[in-house]
C-alpha atoms as a PDB file:
ATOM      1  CA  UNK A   1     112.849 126.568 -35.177  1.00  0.00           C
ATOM      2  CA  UNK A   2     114.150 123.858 -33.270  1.00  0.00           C
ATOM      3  CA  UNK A   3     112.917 123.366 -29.998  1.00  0.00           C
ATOM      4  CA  UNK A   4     114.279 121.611 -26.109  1.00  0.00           C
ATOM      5  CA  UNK A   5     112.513 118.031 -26.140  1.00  0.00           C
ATOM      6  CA  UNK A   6     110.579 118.934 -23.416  1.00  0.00           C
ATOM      7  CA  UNK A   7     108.497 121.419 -25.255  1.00  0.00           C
ATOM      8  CA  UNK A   8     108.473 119.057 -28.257  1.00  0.00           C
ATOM      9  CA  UNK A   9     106.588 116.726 -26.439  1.00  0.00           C
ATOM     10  CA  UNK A  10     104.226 119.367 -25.333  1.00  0.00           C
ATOM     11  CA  UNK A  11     103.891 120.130 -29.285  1.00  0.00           C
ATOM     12  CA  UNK A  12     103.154 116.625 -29.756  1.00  0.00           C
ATOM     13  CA  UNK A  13     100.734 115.965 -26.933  1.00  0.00           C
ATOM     14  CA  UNK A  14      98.720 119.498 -27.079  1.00  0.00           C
ATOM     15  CA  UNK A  15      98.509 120.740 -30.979  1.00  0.00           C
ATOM     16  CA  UNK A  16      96.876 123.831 -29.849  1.00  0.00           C
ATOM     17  CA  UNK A  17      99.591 124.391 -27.889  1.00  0.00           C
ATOM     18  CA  UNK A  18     101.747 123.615 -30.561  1.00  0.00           C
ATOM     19  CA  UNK A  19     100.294 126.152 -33.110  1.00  0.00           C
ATOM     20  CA  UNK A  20     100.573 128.966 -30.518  1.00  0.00           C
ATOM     21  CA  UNK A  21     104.521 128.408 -29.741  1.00  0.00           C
ATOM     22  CA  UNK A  22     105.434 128.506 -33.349  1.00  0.00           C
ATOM     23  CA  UNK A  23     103.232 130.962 -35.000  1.00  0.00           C
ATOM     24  CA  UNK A  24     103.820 133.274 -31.594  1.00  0.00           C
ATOM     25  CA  UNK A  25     100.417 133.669 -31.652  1.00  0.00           C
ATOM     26  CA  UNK A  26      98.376 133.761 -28.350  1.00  0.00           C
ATOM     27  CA  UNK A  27      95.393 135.691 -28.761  1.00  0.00           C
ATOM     28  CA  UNK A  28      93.561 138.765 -30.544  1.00  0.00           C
ATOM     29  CA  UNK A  29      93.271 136.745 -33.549  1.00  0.00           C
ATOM     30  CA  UNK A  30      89.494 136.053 -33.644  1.00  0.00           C
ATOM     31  CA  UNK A  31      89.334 133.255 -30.993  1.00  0.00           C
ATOM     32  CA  UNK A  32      88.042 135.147 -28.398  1.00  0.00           C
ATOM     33  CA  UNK A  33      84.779 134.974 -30.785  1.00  0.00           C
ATOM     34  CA  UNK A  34      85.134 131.965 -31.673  1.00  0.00           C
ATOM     35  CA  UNK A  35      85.406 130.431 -28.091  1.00  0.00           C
ATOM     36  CA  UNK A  36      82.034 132.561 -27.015  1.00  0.00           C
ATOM     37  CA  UNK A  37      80.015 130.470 -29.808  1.00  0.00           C
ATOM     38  CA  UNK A  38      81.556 127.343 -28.544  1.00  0.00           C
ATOM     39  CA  UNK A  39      80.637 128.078 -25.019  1.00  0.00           C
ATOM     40  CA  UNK A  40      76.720 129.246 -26.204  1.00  0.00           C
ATOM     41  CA  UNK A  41      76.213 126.245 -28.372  1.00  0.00           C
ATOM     42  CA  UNK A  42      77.836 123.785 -25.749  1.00  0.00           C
ATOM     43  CA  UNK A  43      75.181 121.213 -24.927  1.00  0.00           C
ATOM     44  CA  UNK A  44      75.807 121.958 -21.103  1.00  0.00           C
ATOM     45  CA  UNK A  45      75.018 125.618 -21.803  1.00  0.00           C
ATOM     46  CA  UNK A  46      72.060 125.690 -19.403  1.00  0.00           C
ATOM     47  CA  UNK A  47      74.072 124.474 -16.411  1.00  0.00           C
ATOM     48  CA  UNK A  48      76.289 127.150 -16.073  1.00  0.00           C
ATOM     49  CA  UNK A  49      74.484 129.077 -14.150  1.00  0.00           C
ATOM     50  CA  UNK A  50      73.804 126.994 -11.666  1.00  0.00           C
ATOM     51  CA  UNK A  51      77.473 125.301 -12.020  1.00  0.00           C
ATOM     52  CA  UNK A  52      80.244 127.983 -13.117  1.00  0.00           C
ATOM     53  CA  UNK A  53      82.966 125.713 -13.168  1.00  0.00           C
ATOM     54  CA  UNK A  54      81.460 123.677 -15.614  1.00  0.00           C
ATOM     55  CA  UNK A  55      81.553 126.654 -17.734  1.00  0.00           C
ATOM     56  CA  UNK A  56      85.104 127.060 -16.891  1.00  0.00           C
ATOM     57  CA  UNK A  57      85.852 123.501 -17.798  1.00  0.00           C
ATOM     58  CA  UNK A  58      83.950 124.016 -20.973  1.00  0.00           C
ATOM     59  CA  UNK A  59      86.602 127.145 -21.867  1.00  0.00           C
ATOM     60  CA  UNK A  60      89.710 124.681 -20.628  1.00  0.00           C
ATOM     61  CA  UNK A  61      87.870 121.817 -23.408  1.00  0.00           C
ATOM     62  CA  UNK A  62      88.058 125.259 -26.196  1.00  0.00           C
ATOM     63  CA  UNK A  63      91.616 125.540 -25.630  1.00  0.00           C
ATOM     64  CA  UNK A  64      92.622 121.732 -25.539  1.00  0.00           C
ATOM     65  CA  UNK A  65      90.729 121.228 -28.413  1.00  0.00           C
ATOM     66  CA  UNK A  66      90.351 123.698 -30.744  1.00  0.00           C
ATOM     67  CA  UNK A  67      92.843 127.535 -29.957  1.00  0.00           C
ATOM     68  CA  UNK A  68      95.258 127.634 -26.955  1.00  0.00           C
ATOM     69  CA  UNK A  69      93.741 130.363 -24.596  1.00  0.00           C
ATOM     70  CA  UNK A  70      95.329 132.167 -22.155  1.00  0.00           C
ATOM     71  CA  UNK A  71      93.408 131.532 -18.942  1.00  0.00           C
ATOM     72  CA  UNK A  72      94.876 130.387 -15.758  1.00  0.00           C
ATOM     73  CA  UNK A  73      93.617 126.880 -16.281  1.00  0.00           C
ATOM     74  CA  UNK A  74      92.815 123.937 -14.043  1.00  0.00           C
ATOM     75  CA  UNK A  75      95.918 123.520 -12.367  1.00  0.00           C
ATOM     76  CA  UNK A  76      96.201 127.376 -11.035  1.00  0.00           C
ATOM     77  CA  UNK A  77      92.558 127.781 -10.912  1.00  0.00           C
ATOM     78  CA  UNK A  78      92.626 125.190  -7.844  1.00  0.00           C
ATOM     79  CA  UNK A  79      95.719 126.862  -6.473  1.00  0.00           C
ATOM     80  CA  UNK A  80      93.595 130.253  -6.654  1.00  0.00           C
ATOM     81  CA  UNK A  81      90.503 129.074  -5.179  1.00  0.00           C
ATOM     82  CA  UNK A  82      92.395 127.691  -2.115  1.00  0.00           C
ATOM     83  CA  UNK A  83      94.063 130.515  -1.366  1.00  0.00           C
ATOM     84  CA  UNK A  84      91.047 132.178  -1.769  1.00  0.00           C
ATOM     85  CA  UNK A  85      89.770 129.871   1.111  1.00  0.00           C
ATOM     86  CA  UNK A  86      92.571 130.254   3.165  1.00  0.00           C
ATOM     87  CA  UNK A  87      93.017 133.919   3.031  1.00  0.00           C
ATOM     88  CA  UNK A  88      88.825 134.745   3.382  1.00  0.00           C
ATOM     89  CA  UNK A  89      88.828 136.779  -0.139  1.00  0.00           C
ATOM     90  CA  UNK A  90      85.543 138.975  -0.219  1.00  0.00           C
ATOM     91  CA  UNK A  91      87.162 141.649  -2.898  1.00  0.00           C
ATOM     92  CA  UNK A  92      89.369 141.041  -5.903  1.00  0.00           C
ATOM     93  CA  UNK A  93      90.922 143.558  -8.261  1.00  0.00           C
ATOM     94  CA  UNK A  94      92.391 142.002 -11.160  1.00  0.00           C
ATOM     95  CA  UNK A  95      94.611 143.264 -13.969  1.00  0.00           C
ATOM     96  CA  UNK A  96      94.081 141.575 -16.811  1.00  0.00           C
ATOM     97  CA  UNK A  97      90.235 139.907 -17.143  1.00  0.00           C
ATOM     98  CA  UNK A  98      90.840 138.843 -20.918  1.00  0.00           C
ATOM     99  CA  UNK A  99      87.681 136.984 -21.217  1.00  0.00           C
ATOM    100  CA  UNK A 100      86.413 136.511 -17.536  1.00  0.00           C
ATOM    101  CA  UNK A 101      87.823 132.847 -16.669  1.00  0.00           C
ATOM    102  CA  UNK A 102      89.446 133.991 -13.703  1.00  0.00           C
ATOM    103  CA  UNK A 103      87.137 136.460 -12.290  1.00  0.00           C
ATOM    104  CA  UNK A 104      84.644 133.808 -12.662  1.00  0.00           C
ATOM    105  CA  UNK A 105      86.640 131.495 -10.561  1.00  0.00           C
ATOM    106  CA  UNK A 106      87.241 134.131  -8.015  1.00  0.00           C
ATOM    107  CA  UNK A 107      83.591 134.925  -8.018  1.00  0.00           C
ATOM    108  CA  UNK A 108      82.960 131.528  -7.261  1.00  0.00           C
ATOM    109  CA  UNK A 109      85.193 130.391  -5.102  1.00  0.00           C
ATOM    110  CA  UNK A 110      84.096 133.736  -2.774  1.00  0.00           C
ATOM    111  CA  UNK A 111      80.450 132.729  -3.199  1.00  0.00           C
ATOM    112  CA  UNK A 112      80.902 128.892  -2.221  1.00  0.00           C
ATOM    113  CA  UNK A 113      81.791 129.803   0.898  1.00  0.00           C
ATOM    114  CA  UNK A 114      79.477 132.241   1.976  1.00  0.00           C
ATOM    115  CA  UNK A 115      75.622 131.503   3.830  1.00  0.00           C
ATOM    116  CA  UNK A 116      73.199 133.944   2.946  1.00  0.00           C
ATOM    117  CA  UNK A 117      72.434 136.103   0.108  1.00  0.00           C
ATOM    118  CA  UNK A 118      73.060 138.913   2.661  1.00  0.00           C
ATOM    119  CA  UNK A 119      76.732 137.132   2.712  1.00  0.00           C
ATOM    120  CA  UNK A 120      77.045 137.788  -0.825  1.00  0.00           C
ATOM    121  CA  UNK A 121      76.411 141.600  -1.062  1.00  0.00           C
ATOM    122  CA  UNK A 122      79.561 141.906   0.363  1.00  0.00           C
ATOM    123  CA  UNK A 123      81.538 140.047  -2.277  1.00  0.00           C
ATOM    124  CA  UNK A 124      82.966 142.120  -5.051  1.00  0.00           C
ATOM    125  CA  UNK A 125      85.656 141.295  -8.322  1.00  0.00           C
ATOM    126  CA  UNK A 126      86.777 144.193 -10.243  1.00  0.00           C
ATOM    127  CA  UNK A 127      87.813 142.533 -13.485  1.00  0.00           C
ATOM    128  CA  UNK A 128      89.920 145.581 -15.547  1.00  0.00           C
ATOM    129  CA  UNK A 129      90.571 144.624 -19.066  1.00  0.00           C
ATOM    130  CA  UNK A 130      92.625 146.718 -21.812  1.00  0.00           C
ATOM    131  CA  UNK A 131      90.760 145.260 -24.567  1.00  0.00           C
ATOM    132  CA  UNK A 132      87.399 146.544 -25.658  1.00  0.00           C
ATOM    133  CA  UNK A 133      86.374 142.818 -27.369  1.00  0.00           C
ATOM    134  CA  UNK A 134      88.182 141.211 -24.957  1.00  0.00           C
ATOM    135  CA  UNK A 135      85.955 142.661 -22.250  1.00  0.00           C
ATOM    136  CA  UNK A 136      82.479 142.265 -23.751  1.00  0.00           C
ATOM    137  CA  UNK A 137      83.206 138.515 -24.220  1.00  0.00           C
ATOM    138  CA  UNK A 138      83.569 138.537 -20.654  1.00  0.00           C
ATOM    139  CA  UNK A 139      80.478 140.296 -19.718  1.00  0.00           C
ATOM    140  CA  UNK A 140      78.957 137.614 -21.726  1.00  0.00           C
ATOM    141  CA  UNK A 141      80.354 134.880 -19.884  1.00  0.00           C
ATOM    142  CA  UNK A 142      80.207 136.363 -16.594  1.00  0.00           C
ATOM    143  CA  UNK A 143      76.117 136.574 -17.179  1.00  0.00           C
ATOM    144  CA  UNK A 144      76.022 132.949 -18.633  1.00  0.00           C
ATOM    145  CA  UNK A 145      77.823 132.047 -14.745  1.00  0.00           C
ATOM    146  CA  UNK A 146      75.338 134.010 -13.020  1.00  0.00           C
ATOM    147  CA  UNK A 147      77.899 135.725 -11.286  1.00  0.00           C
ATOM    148  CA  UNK A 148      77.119 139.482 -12.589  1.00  0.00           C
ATOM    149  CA  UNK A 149      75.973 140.827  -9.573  1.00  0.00           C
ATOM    150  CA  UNK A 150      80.127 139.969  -7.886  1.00  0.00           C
ATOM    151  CA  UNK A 151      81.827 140.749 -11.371  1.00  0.00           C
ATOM    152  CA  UNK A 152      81.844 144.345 -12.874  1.00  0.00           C
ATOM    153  CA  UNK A 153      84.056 144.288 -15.809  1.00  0.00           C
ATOM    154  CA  UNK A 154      86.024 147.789 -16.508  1.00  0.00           C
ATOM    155  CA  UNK A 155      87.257 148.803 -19.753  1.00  0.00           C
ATOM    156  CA  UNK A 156      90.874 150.690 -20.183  1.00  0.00           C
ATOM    157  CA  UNK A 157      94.157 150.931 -18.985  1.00  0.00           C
ATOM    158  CA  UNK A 158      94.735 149.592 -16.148  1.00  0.00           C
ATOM    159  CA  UNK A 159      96.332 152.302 -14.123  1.00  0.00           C
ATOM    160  CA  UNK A 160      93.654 154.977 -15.151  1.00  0.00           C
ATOM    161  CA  UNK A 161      91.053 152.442 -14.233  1.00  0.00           C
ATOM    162  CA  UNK A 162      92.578 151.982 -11.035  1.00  0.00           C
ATOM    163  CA  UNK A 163      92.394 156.003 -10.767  1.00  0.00           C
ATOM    164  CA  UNK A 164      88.879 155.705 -11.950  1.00  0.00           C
ATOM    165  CA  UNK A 165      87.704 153.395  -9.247  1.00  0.00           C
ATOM    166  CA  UNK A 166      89.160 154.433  -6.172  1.00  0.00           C
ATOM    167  CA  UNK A 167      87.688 158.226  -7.307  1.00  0.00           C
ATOM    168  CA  UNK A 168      84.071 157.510  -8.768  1.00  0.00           C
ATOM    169  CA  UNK A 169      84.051 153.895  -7.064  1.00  0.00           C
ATOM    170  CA  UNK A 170      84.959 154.816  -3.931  1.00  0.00           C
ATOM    171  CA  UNK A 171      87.474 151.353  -4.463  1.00  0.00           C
ATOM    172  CA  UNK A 172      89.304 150.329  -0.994  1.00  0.00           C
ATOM    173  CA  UNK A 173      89.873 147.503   1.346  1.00  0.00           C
ATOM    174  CA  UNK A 174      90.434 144.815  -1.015  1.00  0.00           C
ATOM    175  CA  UNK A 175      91.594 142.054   0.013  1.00  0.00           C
ATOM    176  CA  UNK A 176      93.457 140.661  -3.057  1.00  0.00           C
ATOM    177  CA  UNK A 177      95.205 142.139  -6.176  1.00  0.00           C
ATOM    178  CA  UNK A 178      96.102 139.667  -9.151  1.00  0.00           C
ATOM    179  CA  UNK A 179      98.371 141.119 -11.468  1.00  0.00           C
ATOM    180  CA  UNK A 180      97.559 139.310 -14.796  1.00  0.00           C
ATOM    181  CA  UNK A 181      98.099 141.426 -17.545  1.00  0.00           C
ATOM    182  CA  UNK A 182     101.657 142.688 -19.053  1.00  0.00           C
ATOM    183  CA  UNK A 183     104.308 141.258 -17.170  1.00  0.00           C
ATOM    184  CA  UNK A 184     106.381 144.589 -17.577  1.00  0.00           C
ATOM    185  CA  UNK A 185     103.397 146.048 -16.142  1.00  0.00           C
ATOM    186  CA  UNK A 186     103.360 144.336 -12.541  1.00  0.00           C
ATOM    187  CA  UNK A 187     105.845 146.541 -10.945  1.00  0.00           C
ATOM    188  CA  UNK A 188     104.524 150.092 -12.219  1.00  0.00           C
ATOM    189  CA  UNK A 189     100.678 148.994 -11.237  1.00  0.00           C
ATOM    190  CA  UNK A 190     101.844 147.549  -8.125  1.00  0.00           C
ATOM    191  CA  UNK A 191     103.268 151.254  -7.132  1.00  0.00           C
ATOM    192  CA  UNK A 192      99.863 152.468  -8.227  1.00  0.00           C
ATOM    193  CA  UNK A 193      98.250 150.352  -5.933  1.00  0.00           C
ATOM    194  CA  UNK A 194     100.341 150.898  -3.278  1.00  0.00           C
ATOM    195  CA  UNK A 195      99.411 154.869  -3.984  1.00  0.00           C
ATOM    196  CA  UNK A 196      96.256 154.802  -4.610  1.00  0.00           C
ATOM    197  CA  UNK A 197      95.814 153.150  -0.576  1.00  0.00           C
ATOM    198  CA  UNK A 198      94.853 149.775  -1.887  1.00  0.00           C
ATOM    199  CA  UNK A 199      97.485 148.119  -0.431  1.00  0.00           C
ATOM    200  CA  UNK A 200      96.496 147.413   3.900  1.00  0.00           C
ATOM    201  CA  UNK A 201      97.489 144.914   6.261  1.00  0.00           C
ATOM    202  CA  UNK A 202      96.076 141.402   5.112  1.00  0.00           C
ATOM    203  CA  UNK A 203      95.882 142.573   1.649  1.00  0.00           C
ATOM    204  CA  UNK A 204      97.475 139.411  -0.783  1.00  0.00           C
ATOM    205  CA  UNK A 205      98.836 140.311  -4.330  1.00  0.00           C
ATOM    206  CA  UNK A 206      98.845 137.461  -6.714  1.00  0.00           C
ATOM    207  CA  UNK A 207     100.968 137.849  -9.557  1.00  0.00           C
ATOM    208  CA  UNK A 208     100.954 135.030 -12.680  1.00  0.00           C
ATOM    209  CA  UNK A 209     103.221 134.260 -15.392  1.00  0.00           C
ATOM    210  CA  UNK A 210     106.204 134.919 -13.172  1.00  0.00           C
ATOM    211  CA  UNK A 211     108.077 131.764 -14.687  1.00  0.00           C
ATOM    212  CA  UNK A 212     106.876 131.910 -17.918  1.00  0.00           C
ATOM    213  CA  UNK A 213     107.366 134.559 -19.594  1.00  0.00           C
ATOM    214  CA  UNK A 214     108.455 135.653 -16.965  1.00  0.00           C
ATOM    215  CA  UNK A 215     108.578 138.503 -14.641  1.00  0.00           C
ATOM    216  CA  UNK A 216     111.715 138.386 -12.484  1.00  0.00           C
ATOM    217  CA  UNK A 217     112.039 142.691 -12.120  1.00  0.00           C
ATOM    218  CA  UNK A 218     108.823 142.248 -10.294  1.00  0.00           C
ATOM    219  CA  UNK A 219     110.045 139.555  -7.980  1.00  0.00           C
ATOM    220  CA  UNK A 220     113.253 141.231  -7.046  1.00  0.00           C
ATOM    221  CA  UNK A 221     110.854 144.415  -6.362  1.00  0.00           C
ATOM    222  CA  UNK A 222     108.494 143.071  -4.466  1.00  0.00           C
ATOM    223  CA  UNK A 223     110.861 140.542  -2.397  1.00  0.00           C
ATOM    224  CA  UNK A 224     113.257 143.339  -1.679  1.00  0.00           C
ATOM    225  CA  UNK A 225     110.386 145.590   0.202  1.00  0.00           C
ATOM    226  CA  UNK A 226     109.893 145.986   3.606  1.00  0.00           C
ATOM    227  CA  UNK A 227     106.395 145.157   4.733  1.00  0.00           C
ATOM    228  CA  UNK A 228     106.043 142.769   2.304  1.00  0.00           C
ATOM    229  CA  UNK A 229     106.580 138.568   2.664  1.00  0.00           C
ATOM    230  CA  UNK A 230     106.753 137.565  -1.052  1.00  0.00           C
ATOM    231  CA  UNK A 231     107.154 133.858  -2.712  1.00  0.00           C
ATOM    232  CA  UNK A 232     106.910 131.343  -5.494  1.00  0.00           C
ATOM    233  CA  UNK A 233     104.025 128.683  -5.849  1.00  0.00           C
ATOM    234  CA  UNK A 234     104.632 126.490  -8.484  1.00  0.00           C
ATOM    235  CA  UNK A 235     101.719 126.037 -11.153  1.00  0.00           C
ATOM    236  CA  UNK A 236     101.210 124.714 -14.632  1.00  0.00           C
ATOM    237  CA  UNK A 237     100.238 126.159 -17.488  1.00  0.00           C
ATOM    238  CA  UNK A 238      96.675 125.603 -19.028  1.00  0.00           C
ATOM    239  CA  UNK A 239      98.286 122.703 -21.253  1.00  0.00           C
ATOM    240  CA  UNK A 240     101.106 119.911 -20.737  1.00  0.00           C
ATOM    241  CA  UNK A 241     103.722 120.003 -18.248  1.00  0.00           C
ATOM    242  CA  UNK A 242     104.988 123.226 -18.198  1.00  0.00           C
ATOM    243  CA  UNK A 243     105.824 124.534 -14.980  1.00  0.00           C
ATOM    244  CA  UNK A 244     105.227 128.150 -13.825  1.00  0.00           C
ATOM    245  CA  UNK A 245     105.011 130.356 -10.894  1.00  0.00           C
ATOM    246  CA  UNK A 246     102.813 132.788  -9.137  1.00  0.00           C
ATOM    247  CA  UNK A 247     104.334 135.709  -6.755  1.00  0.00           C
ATOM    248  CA  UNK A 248     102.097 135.583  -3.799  1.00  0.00           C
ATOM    249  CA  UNK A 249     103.021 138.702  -1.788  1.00  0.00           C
ATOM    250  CA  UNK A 250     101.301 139.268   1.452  1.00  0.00           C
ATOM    251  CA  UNK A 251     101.184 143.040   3.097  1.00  0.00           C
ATOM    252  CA  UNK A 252     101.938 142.685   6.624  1.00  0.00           C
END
């Protein structure tokens, strides 16, 4: 398969990046395993706790290293927490946990700014994951960061675990969405969202992978609605070069 030069340098630079563009294979192939052992036998294991981004730089090393993962990565991850910052995130629904890298940064970027453990009752990150495996990894993880008491990991689809939430959960007034799951997804859930009363003045949906893959039905949706003041931040994939976008959509 040949390939532009641009992405054959990535090839060259990032192997792990390399084997995932031509096998086609990005997860769900016994990595997700794989990169929970590396993270429990890492010789900073017992910081974690006490430092979550260390763990997440330990899952960034995994995926440099040894299998491409599909976490946001360094470069977004900073984007993320300051927009956390900026906006004063206390509650986070995401679509898409896959194995808690992002709901850990959200977590932590919440608790950092916070000054009393009073503070911190209020913080809360839904983390919905399809993926049974996918999900327990993550509660793993999440307890290794010391961040279980912000993080509640849900199991299923994610519209009926949106249903699920705002029913049993009583699930309202968030203050950020991030759609990170199946890019054909991020329109249909958004509706949902916007149903289900999740959506208020203030609220911020962050959508990734806009770029690459790719999501542009979801962009013309959500730019095209009134109410809405939607754009582009440019971010980089986990490895190399490669430039992406988030849709950062603000409810007014």
């Amino acid at each position: 398969m040949e390939h532009s030069p641009e992405i054959q340098a990535l090839i060259a630079k990032y192997p792990t990046l390399g084997k995932a563009i031509e096998t086609g294979i990005e997860s769900d192939d016994g990595r997700e395993a794989e990169v929970l052992k590396f993270i429990l036998s890492h010789p900073k294991c017992s910081e974690f706790k006490e430092a979550p981004l260390t763990l997440l730089a330990a899952i960034d090393e995994f995926s440099y290293k040894h299998d491409f993962l599909i976490s946001i990565g360094p470069h977004k991850a900073d984007i993320v927490s300051k927009l956390v910052e900026k906006e004063n995130i206390k509650t986070v629904v995401e679509l898409g946990g896959y194995l808690g890298y992002s709901a850990i940064l959200f977590a932590h970027a919440m608790k950092s700014r916070v000054q009393s453990s009073e503070e911190v009752k209020d913080l809360k990150v839904w983390s919905l994951e399809m993926n049974p495996e996918f999900a327990d990894v993550a509660r793993q993880l999440i307890q290794l960061a010391g961040l279980s008491d912000i993080i509640t990991v849900v199991t299923g689809p994610a519209e009926e675990s949106l249903h699920k939430l705002v029913e049993k959960a009583n699930l309202k007034n968030v203050d950020m969405i991030f759609l990170d799951h199946v890019e054909e997804l991020y329109t249909q859930d958004f509706k949902v969202c916007q149903e289900l009363g999740l959506l208020r003045k203030g609220t911020v949906v962050l959508a990734d992978n806009v770029v690459r893959p790719g999501a542009p039905e979801y962009r013309e949706f959500v730019r095209g609605m009134e109410g809405i003041r939607s754009e582009g931040v440019k971010g980089l994939i986990q490895l190399g070069d490669l430039a992406d976008e988030f849709e950062i959509s603000y409810v007014l």
